[in-house]
C-alpha atoms as a PDB file:
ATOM      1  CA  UNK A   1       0.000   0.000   0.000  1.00  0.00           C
ATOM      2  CA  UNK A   2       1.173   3.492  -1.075  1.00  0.00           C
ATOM      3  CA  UNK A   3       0.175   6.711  -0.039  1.00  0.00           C
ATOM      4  CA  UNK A   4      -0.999   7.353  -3.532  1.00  0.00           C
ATOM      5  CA  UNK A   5      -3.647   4.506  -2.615  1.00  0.00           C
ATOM      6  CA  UNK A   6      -4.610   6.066   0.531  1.00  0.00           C
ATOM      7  CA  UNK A   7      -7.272   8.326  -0.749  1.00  0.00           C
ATOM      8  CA  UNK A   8      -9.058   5.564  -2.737  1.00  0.00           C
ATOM      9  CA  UNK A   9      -9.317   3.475   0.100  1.00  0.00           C
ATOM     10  CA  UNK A  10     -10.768   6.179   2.234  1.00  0.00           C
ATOM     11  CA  UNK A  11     -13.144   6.954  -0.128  1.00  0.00           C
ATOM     12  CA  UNK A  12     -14.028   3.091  -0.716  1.00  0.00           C
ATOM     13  CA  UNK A  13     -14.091   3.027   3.267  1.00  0.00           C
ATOM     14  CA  UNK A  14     -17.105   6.146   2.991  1.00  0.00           C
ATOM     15  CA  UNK A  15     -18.873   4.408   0.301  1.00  0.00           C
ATOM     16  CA  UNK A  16     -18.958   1.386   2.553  1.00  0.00           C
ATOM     17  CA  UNK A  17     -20.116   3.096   5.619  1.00  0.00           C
ATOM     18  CA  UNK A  18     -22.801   4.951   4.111  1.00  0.00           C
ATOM     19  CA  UNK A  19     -23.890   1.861   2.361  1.00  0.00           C
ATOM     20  CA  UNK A  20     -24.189   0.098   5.428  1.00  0.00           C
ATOM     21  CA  UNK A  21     -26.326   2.669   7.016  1.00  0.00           C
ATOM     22  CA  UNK A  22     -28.588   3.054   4.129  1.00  0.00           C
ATOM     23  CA  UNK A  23     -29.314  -0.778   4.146  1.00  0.00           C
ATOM     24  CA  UNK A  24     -29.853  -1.258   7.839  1.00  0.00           C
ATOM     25  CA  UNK A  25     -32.055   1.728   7.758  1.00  0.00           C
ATOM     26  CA  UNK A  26     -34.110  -0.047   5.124  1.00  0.00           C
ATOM     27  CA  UNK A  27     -34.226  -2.786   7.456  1.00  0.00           C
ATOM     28  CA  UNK A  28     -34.885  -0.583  10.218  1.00  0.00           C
ATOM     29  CA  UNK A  29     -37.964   0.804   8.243  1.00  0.00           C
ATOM     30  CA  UNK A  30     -39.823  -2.632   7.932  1.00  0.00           C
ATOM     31  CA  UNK A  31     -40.822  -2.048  11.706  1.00  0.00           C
ATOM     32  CA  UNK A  32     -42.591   0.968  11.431  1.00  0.00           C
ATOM     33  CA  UNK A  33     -43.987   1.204   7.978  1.00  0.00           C
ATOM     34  CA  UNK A  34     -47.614   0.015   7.615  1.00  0.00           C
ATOM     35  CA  UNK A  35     -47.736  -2.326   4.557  1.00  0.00           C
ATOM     36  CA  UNK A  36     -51.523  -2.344   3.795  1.00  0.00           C
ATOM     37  CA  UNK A  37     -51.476   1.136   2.187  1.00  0.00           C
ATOM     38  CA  UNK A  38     -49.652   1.011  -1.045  1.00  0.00           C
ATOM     39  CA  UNK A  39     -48.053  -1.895  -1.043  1.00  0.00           C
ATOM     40  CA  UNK A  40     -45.700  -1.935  -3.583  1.00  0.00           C
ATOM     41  CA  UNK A  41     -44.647   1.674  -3.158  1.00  0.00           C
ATOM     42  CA  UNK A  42     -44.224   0.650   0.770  1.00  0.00           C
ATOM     43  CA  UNK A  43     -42.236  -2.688  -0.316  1.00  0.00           C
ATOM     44  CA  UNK A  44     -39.831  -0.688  -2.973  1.00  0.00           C
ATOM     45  CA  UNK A  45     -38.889   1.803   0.252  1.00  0.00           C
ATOM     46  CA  UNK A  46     -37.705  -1.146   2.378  1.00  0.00           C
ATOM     47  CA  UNK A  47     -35.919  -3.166  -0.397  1.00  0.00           C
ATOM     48  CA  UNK A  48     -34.470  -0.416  -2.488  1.00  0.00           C
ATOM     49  CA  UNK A  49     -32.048   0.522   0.587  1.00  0.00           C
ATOM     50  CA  UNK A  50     -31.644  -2.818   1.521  1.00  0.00           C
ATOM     51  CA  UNK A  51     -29.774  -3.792  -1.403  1.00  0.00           C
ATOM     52  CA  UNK A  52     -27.271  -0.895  -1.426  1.00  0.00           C
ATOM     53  CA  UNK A  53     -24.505  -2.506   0.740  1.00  0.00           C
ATOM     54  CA  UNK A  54     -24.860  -6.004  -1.227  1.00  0.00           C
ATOM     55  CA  UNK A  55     -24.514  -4.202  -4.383  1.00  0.00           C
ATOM     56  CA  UNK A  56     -21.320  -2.418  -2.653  1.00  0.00           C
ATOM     57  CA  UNK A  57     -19.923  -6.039  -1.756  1.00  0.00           C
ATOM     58  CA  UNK A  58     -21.074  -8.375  -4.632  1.00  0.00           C
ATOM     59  CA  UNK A  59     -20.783  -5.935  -7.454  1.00  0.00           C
ATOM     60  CA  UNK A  60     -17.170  -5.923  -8.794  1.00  0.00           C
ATOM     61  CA  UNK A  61     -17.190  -3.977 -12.008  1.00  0.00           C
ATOM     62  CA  UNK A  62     -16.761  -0.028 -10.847  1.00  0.00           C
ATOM     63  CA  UNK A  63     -18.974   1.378 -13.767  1.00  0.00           C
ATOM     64  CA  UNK A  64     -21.634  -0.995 -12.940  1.00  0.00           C
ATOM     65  CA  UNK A  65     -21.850  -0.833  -9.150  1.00  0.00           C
ATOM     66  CA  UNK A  66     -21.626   3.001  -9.482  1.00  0.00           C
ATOM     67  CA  UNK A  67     -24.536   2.804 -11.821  1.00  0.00           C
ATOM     68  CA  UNK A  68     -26.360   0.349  -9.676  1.00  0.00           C
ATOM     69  CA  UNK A  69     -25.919   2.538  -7.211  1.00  0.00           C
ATOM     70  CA  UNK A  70     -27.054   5.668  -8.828  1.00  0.00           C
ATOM     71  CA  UNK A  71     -30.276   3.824  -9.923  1.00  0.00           C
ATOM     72  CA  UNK A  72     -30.768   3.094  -6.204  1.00  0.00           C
ATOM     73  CA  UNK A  73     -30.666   6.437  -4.967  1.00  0.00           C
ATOM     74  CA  UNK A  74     -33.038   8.024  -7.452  1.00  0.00           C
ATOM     75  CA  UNK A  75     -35.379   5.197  -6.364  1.00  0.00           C
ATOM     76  CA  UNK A  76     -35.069   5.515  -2.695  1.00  0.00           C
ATOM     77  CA  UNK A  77     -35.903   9.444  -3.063  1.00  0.00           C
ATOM     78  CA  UNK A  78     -38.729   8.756  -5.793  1.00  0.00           C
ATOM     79  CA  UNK A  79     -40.467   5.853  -2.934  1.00  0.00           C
ATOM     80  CA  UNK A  80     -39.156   8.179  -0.080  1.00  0.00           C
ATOM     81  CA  UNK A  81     -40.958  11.356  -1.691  1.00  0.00           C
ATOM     82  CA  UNK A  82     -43.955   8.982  -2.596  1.00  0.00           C
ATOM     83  CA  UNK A  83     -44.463   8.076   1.051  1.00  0.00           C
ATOM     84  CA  UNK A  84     -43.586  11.623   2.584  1.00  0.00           C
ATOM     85  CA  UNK A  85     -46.213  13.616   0.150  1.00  0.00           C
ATOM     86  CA  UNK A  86     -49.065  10.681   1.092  1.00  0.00           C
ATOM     87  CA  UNK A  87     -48.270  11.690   4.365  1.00  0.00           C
ATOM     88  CA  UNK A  88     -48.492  15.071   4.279  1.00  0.00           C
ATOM     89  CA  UNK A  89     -51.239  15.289   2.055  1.00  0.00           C
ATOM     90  CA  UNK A  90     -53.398  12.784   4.788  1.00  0.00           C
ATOM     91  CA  UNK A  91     -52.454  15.156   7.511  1.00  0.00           C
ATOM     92  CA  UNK A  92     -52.946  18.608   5.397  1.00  0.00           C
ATOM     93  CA  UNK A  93     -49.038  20.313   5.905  1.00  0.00           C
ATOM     94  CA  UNK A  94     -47.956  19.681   2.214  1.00  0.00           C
ATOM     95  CA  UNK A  95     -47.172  23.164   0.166  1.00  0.00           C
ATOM     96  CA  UNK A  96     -45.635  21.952  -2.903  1.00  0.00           C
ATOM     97  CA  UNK A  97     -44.223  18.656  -4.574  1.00  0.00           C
ATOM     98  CA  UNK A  98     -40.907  20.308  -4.885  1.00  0.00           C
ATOM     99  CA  UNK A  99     -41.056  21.727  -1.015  1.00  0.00           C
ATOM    100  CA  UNK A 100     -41.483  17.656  -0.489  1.00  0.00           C
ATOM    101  CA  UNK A 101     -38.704  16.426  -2.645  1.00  0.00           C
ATOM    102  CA  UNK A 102     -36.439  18.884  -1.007  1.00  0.00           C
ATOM    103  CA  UNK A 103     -37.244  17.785   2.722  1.00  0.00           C
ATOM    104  CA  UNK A 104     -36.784  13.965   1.556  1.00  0.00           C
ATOM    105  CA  UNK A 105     -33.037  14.904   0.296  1.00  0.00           C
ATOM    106  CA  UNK A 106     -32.593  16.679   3.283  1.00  0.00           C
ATOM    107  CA  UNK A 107     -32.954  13.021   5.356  1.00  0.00           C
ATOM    108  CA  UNK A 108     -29.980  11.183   6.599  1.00  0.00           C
ATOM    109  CA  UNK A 109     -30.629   8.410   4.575  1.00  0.00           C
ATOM    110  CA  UNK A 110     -31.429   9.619   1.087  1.00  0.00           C
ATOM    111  CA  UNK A 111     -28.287  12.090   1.621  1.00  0.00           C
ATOM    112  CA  UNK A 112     -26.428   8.482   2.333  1.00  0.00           C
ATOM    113  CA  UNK A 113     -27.544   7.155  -0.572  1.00  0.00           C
ATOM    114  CA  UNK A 114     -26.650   9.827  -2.476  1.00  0.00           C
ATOM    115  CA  UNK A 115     -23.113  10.223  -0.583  1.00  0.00           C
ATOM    116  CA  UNK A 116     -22.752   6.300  -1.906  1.00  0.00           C
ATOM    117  CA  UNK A 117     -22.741   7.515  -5.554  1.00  0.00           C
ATOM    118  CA  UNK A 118     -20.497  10.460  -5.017  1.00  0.00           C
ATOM    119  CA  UNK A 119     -18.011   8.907  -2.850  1.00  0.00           C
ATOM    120  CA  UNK A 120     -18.144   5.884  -5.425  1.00  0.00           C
ATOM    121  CA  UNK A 121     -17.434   8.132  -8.285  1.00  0.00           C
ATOM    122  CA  UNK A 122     -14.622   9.720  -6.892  1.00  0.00           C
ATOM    123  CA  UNK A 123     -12.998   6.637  -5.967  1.00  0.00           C
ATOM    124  CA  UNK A 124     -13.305   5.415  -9.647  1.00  0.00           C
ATOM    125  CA  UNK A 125     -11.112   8.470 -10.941  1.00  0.00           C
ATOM    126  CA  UNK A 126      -8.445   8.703  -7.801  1.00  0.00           C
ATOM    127  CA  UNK A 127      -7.927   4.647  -8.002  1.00  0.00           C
ATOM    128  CA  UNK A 128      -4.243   4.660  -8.819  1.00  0.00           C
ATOM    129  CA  UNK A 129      -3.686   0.845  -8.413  1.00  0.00           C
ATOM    130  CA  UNK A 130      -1.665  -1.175 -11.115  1.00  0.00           C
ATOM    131  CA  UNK A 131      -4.002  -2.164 -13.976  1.00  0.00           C
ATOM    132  CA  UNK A 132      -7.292  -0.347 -12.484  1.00  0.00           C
ATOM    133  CA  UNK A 133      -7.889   1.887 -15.200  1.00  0.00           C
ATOM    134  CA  UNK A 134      -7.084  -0.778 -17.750  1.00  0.00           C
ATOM    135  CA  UNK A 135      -9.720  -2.914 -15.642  1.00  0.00           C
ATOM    136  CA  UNK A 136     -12.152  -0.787 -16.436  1.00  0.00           C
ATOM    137  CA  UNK A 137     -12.059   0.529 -19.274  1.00  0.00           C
ATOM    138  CA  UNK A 138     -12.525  -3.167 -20.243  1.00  0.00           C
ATOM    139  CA  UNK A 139     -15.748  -3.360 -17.742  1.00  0.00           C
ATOM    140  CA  UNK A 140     -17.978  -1.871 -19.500  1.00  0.00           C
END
């Protein structure tokens, strides 16, 4: 390990981290989420999170997984927003869709989810290990 590695493996270290808290908070959500009111929308909020930190293990290719993971995020914020402006609208509060979009990026785990991508993406252009870029350029 070189210094020059040091900042990749940080980053990979973030990515990992955030991951992790974005899938046990999907698991964490299954408690408290009532699954008889839109049920698919309800189902896609605890499984879209869940599968962030497998994707950030199993997937190996660094274009893919930071594609995978991109896809996730969007689709925790669009089932995140879904729920939140139900909510709002059953209890009167909501102003606008875009007032309700902006309070679901402002939670801790949709900001994870997104911090997933970023810190995945930076990682993919500071990796300076032997053969990396060759890897995946190839990966596509």
């Amino acid at each position: 390990m070189t210094s020059r590695e040091l900042p990749w493996i940080a980053l990979r270290t973030a990515a990992g981290v955030c991951s992790l808290f974005v899938s046990l908070h999907g698991i964490w959500n299954i408690y408290g989420l009532d699954f008889r009111v839109d049920t698919v929308l309800s189902v896609l909020y605890c499984l879209i999170p869940f599968l962030s930190f497998f994707f950030f293990v199993f997937v190996k290719r660094v274009h893919r997984e930071l594609l995978l993971h991109a896809v996730l995020a969007a689709g925790y914020l669009a089932a995140y927003t879904s729920l939140n402006w139900r909510s709002c609208l059953a209890n009167g509060y909501c102003t606008t869709l875009g007032s309700t979009i902006g309070m679901t990026l402002r939670t801790k785990p949709v900001l994870a989810a997104f911090a997933v991508v970023v810190f995945c993406g930076i990682a993919l252009f500071v990796d300076v290990r032997p053969g990396a870029k060759r890897e995946s350029q190839f990966s596509k």
